[in-house]
PDB file of N, CA and C in Angstrom:
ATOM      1  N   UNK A   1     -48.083-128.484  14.234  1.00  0.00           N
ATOM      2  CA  UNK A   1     -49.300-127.849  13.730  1.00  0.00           C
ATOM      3  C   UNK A   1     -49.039-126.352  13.573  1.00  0.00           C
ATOM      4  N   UNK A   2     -49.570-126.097  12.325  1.00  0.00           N
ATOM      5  CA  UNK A   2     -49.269-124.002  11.856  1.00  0.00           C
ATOM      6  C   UNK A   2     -50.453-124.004  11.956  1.00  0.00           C
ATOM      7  N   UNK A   3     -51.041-122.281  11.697  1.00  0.00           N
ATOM      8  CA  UNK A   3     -52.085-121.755  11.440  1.00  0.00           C
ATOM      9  C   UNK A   3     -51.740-120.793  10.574  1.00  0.00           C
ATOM     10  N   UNK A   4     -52.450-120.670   9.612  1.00  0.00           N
ATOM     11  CA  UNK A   4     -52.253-119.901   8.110  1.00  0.00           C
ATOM     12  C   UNK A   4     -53.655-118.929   8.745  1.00  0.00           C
ATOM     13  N   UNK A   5     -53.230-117.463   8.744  1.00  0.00           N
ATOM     14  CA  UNK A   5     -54.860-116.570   8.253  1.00  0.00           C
ATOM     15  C   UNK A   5     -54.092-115.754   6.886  1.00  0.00           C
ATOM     16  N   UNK A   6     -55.296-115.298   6.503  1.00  0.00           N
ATOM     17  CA  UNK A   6     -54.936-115.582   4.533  1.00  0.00           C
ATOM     18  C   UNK A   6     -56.379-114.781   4.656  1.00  0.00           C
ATOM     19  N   UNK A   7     -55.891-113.192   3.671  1.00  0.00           N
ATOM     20  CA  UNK A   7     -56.968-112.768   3.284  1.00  0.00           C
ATOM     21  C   UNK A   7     -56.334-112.357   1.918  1.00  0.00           C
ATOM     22  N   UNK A   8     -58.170-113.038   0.995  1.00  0.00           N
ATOM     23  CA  UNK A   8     -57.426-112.409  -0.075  1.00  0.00           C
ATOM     24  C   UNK A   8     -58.684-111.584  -0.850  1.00  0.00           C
ATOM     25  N   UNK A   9     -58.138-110.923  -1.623  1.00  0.00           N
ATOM     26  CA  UNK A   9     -58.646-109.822  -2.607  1.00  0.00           C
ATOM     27  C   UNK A   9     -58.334-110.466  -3.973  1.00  0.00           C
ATOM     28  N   UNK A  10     -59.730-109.682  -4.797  1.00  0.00           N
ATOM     29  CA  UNK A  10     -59.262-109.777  -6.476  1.00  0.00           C
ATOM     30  C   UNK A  10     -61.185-110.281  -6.824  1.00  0.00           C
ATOM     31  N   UNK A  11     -60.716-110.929  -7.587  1.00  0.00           N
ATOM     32  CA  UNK A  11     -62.312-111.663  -8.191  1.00  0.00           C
ATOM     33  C   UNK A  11     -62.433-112.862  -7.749  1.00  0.00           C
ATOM     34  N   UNK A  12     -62.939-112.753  -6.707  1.00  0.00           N
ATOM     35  CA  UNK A  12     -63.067-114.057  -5.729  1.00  0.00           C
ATOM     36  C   UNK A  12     -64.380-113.920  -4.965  1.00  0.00           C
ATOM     37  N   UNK A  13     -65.921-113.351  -4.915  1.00  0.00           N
ATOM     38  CA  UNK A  13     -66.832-113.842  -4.204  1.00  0.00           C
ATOM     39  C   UNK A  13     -67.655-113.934  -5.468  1.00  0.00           C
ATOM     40  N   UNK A  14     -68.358-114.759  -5.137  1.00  0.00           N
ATOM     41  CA  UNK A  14     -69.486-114.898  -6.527  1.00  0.00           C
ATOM     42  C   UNK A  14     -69.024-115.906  -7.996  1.00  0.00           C
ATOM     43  N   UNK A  15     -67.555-116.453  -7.296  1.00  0.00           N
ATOM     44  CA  UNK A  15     -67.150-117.261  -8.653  1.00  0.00           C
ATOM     45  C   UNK A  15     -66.942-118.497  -8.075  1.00  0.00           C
ATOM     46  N   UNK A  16     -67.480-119.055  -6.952  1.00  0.00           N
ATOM     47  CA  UNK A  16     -66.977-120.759  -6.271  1.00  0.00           C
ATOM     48  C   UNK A  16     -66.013-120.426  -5.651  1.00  0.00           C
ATOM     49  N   UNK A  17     -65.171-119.543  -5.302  1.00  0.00           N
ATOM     50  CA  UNK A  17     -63.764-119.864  -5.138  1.00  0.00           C
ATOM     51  C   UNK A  17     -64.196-120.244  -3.132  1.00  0.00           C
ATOM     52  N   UNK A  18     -65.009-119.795  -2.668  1.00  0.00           N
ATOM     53  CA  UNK A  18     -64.747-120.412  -1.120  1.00  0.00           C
ATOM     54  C   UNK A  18     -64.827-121.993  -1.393  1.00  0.00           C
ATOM     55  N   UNK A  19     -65.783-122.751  -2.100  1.00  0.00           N
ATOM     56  CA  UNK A  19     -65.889-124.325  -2.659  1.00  0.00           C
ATOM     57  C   UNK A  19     -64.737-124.505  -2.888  1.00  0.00           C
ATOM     58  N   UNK A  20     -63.880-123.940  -3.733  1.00  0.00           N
ATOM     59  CA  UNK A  20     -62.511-124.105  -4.354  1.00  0.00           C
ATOM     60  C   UNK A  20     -61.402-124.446  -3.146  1.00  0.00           C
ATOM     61  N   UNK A  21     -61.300-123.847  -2.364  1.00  0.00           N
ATOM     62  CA  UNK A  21     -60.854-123.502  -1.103  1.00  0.00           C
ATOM     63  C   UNK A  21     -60.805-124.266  -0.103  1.00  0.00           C
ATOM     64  N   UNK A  22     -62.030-124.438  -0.038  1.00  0.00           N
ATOM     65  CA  UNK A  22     -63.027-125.645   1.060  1.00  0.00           C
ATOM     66  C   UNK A  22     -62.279-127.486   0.373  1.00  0.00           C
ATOM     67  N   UNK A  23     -62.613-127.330  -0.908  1.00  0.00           N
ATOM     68  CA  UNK A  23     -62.142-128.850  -1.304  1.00  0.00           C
ATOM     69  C   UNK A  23     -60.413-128.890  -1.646  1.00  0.00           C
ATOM     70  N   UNK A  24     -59.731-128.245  -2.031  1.00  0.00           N
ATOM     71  CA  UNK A  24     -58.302-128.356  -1.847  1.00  0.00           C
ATOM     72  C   UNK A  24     -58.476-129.044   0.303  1.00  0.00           C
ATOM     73  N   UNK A  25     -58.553-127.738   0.772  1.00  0.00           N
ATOM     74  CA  UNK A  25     -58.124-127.646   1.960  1.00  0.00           C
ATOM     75  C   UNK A  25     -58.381-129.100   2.500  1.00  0.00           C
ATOM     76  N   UNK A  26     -59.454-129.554   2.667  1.00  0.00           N
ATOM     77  CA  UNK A  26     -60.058-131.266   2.671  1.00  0.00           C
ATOM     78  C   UNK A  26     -59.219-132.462   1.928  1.00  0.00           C
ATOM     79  N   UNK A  27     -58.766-131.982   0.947  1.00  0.00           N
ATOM     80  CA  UNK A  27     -57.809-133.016   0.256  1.00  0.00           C
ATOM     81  C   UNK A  27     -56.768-133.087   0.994  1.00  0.00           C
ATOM     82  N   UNK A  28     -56.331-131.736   1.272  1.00  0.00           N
ATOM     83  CA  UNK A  28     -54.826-131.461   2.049  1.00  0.00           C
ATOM     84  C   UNK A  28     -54.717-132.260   3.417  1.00  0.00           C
ATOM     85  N   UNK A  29     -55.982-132.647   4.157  1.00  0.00           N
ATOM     86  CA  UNK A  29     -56.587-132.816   5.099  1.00  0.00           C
ATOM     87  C   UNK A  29     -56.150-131.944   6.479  1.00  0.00           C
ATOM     88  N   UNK A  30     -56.379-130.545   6.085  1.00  0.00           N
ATOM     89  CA  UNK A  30     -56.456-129.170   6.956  1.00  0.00           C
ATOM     90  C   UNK A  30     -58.100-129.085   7.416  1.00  0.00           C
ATOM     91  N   UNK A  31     -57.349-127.871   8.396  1.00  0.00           N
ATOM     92  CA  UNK A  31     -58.907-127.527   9.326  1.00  0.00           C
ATOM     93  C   UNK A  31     -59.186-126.265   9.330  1.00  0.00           C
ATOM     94  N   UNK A  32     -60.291-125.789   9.595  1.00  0.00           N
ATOM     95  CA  UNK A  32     -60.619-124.266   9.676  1.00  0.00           C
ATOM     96  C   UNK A  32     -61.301-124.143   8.828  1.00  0.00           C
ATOM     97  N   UNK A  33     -61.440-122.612   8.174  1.00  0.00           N
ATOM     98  CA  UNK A  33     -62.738-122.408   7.797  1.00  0.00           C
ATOM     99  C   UNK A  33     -62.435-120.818   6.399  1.00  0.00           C
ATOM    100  N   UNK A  34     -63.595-121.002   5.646  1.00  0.00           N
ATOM    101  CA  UNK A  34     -62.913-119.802   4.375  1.00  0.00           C
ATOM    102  C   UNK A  34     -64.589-119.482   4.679  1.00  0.00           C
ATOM    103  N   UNK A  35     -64.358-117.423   4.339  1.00  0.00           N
ATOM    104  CA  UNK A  35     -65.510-116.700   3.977  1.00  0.00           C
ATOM    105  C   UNK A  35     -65.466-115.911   3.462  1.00  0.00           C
ATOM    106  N   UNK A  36     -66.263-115.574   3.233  1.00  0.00           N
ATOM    107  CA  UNK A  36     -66.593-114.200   2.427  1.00  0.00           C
ATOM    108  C   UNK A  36     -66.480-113.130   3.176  1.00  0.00           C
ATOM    109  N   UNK A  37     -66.320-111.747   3.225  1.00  0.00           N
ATOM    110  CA  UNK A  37     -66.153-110.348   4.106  1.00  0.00           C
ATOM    111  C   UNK A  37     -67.092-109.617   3.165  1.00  0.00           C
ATOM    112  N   UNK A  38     -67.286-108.752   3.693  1.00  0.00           N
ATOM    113  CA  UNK A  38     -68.222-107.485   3.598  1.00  0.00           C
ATOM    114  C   UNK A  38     -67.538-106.379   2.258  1.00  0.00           C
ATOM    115  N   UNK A  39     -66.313-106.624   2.709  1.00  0.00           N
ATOM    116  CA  UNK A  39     -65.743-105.770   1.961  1.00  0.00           C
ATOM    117  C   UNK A  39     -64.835-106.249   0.361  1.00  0.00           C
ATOM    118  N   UNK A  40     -65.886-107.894   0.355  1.00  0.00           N
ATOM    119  CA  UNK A  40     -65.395-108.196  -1.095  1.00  0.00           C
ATOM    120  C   UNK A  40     -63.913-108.705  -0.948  1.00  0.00           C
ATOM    121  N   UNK A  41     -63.041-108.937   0.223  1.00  0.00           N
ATOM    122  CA  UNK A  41     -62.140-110.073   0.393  1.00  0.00           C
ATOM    123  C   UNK A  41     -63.221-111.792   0.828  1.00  0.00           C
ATOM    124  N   UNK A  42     -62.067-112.512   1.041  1.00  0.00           N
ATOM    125  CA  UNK A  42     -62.294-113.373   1.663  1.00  0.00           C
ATOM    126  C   UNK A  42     -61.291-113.694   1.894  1.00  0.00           C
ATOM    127  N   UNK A  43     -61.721-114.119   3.717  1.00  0.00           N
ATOM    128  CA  UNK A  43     -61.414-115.011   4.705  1.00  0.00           C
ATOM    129  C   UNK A  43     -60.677-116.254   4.463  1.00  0.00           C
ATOM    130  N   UNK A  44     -59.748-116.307   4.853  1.00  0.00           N
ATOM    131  CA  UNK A  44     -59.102-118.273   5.039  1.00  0.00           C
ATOM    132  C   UNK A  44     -58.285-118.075   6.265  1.00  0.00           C
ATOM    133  N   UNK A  45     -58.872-119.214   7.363  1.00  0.00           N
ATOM    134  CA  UNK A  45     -58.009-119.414   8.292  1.00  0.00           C
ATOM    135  C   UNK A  45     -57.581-120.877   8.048  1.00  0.00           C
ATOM    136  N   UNK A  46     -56.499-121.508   8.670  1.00  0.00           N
ATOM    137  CA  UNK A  46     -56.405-123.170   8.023  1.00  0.00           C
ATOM    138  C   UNK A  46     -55.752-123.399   9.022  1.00  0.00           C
ATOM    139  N   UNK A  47     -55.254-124.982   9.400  1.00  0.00           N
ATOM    140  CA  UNK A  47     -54.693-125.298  10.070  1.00  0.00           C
ATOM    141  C   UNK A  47     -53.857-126.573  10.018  1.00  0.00           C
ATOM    142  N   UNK A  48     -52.647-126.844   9.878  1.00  0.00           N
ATOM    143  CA  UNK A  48     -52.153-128.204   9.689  1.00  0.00           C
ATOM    144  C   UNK A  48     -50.595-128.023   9.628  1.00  0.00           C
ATOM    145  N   UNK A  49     -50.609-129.233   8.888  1.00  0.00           N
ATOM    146  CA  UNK A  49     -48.511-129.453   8.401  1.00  0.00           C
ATOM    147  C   UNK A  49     -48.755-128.037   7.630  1.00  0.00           C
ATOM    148  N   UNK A  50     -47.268-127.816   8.276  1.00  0.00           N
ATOM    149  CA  UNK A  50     -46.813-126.513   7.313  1.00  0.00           C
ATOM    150  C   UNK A  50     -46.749-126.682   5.675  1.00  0.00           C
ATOM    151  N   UNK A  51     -46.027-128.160   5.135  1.00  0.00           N
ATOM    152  CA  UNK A  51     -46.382-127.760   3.679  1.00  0.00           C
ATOM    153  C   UNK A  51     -47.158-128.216   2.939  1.00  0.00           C
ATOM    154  N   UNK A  52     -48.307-128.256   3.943  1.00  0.00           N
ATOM    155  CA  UNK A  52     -49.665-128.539   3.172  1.00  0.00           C
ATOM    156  C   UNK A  52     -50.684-127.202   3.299  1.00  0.00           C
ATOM    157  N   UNK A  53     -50.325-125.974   4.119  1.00  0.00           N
ATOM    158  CA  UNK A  53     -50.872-125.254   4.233  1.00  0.00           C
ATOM    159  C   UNK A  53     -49.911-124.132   3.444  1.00  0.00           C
ATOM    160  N   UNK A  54     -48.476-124.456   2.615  1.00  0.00           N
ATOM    161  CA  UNK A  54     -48.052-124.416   1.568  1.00  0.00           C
ATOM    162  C   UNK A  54     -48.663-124.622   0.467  1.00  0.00           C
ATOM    163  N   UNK A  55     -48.887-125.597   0.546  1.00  0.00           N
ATOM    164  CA  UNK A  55     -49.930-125.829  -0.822  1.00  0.00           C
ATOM    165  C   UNK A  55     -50.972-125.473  -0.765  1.00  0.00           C
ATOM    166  N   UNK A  56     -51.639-124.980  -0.001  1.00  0.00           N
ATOM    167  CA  UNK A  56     -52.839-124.298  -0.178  1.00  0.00           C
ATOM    168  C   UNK A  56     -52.702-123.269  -0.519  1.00  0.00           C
ATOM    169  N   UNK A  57     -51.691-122.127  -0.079  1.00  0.00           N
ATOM    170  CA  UNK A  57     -51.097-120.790  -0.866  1.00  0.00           C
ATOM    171  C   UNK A  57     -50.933-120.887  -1.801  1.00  0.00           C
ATOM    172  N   UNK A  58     -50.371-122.379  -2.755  1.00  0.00           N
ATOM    173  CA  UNK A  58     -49.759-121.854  -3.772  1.00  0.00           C
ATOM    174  C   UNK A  58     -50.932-122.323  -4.767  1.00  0.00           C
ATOM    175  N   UNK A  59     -51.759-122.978  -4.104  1.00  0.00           N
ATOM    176  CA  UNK A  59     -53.630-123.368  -4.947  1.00  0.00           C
ATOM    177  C   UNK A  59     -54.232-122.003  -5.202  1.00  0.00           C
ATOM    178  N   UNK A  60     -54.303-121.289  -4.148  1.00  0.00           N
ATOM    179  CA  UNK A  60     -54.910-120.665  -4.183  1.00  0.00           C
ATOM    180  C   UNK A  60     -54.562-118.906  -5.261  1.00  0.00           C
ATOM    181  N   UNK A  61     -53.143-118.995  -5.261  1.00  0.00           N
ATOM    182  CA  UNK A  61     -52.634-118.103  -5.920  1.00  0.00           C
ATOM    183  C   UNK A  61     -52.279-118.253  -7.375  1.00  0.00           C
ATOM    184  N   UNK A  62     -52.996-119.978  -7.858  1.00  0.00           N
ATOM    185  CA  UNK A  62     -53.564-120.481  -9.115  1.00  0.00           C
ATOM    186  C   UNK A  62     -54.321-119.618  -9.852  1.00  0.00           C
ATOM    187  N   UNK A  63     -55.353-119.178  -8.727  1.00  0.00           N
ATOM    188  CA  UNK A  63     -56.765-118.663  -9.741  1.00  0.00           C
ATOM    189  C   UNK A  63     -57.562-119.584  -9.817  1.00  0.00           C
ATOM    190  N   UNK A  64     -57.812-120.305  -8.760  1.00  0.00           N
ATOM    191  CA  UNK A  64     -58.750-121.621  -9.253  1.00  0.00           C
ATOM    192  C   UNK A  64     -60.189-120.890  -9.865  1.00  0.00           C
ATOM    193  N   UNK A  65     -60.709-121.975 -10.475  1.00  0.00           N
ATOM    194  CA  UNK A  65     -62.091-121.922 -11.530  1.00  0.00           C
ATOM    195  C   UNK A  65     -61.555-120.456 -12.550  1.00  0.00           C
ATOM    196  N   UNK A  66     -62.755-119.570 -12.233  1.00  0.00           N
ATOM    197  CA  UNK A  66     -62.567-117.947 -12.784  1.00  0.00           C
ATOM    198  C   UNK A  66     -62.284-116.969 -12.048  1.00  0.00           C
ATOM    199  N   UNK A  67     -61.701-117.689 -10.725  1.00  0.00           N
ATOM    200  CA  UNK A  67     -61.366-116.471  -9.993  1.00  0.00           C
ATOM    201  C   UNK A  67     -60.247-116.100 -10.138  1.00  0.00           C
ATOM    202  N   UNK A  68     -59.539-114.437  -9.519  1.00  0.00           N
ATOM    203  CA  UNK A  68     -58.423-113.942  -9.786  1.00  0.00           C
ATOM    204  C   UNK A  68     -57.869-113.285  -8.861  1.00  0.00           C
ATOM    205  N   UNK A  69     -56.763-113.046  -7.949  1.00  0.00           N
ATOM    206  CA  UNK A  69     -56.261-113.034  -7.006  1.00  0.00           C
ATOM    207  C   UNK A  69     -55.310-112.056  -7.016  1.00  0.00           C
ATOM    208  N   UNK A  70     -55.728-110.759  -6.775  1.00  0.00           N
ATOM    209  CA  UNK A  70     -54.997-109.999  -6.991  1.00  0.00           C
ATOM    210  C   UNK A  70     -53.816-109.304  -5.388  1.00  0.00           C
ATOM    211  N   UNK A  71     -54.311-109.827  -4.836  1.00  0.00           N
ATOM    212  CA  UNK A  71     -53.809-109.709  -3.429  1.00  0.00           C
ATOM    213  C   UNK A  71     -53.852-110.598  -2.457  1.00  0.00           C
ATOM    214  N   UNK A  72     -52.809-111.358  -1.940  1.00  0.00           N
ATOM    215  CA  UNK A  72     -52.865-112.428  -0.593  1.00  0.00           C
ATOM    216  C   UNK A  72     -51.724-111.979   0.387  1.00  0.00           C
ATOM    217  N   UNK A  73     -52.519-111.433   1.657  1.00  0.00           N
ATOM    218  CA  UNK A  73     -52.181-111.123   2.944  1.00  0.00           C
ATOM    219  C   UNK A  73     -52.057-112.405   3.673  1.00  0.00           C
ATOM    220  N   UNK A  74     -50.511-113.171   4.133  1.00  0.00           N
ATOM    221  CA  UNK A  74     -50.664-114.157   4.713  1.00  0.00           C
ATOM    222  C   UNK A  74     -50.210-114.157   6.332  1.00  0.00           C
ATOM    223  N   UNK A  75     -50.523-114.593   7.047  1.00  0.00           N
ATOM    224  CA  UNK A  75     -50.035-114.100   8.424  1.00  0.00           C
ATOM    225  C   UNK A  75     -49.807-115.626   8.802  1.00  0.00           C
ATOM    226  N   UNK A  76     -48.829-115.703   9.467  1.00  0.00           N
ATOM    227  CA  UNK A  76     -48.626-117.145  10.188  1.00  0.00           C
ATOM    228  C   UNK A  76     -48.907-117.447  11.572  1.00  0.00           C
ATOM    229  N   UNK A  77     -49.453-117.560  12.533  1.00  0.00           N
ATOM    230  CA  UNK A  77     -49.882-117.358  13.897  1.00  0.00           C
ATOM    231  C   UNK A  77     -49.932-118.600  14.360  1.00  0.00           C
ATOM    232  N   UNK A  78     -49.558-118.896  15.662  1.00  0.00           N
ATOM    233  CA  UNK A  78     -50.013-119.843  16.875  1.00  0.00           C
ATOM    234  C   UNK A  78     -51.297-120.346  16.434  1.00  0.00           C
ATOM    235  N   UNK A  79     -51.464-121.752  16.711  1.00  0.00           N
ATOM    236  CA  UNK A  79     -53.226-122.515  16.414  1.00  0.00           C
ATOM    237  C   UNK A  79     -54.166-121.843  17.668  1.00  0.00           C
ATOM    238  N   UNK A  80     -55.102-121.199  17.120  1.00  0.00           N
ATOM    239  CA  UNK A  80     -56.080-120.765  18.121  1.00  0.00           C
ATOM    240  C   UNK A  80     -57.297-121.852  17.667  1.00  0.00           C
ATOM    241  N   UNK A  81     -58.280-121.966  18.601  1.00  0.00           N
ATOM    242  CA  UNK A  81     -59.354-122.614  18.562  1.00  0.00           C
ATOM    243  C   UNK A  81     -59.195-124.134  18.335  1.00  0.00           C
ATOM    244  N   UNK A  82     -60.169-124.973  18.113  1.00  0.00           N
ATOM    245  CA  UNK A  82     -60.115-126.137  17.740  1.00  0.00           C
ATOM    246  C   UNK A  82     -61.194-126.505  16.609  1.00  0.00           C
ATOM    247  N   UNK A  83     -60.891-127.289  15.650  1.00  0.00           N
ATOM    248  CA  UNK A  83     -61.649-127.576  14.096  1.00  0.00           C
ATOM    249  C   UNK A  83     -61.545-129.057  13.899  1.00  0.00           C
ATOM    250  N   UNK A  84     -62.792-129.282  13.638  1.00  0.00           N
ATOM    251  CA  UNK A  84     -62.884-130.509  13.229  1.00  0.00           C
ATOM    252  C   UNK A  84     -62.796-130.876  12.006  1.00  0.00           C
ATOM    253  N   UNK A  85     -62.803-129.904  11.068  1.00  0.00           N
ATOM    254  CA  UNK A  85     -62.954-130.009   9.337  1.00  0.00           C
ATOM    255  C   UNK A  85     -62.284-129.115   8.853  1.00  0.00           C
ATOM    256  N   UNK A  86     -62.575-128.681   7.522  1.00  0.00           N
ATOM    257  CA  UNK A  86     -62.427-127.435   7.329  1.00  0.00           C
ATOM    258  C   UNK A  86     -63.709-126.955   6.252  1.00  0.00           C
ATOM    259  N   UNK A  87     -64.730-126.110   7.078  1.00  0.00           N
ATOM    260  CA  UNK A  87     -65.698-125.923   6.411  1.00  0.00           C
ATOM    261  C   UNK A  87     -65.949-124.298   5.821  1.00  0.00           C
ATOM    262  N   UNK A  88     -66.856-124.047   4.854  1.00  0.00           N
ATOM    263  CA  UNK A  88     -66.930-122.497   4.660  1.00  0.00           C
ATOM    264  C   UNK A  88     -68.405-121.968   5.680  1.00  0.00           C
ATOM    265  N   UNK A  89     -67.677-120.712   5.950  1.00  0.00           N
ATOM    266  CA  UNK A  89     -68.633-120.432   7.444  1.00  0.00           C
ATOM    267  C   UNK A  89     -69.691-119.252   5.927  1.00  0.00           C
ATOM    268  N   UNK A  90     -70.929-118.946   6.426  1.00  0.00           N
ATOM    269  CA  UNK A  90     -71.557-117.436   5.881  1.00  0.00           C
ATOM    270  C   UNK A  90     -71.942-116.838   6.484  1.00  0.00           C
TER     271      UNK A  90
END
């Protein structure tokens, strides 16, 4: 088990992209949780097989729907907490 935290920047609140996020991650069948920040990033923490939380980087650095991704900060860390899903927190 990895833990992905993943912040990203660009045109990403206000276009679906936490939904976007939320349903990859569920397909992948990962855990944790995507949000929105204050400061117009958003949040992704995840949790699972490493190259499925691969593929969620490389979903996400798609551009899904109309969003656009101009920056992804990925950090790899020890699993903290415990998740039953992977849901979007607000």
């Amino acid at each position: 088990m990895y833990q992905l935290h993943a912040y990203v920047d660009g045109r990403v609140q206000g276009v679906n992209f936490r939904y976007y996020v939320q349903r990859k991650a569920s397909e992948l069948n990962l855990v944790g949780y995507v949000r929105n920040l204050p400061d117009g990033r958003v949040e992704i923490l995840a949790q699972g097989a490493k190259e499925d939380l691969e593929k969620l980087i490389a979903y996400v650095r798609s551009n899904p729907g109309i969003s656009f991704v101009t920056e992804l900060v990925i950090d790899w860390e020890e699993p903290k907490g415990k998740f039953d899903s992977f849901k979007i927190r607000f």
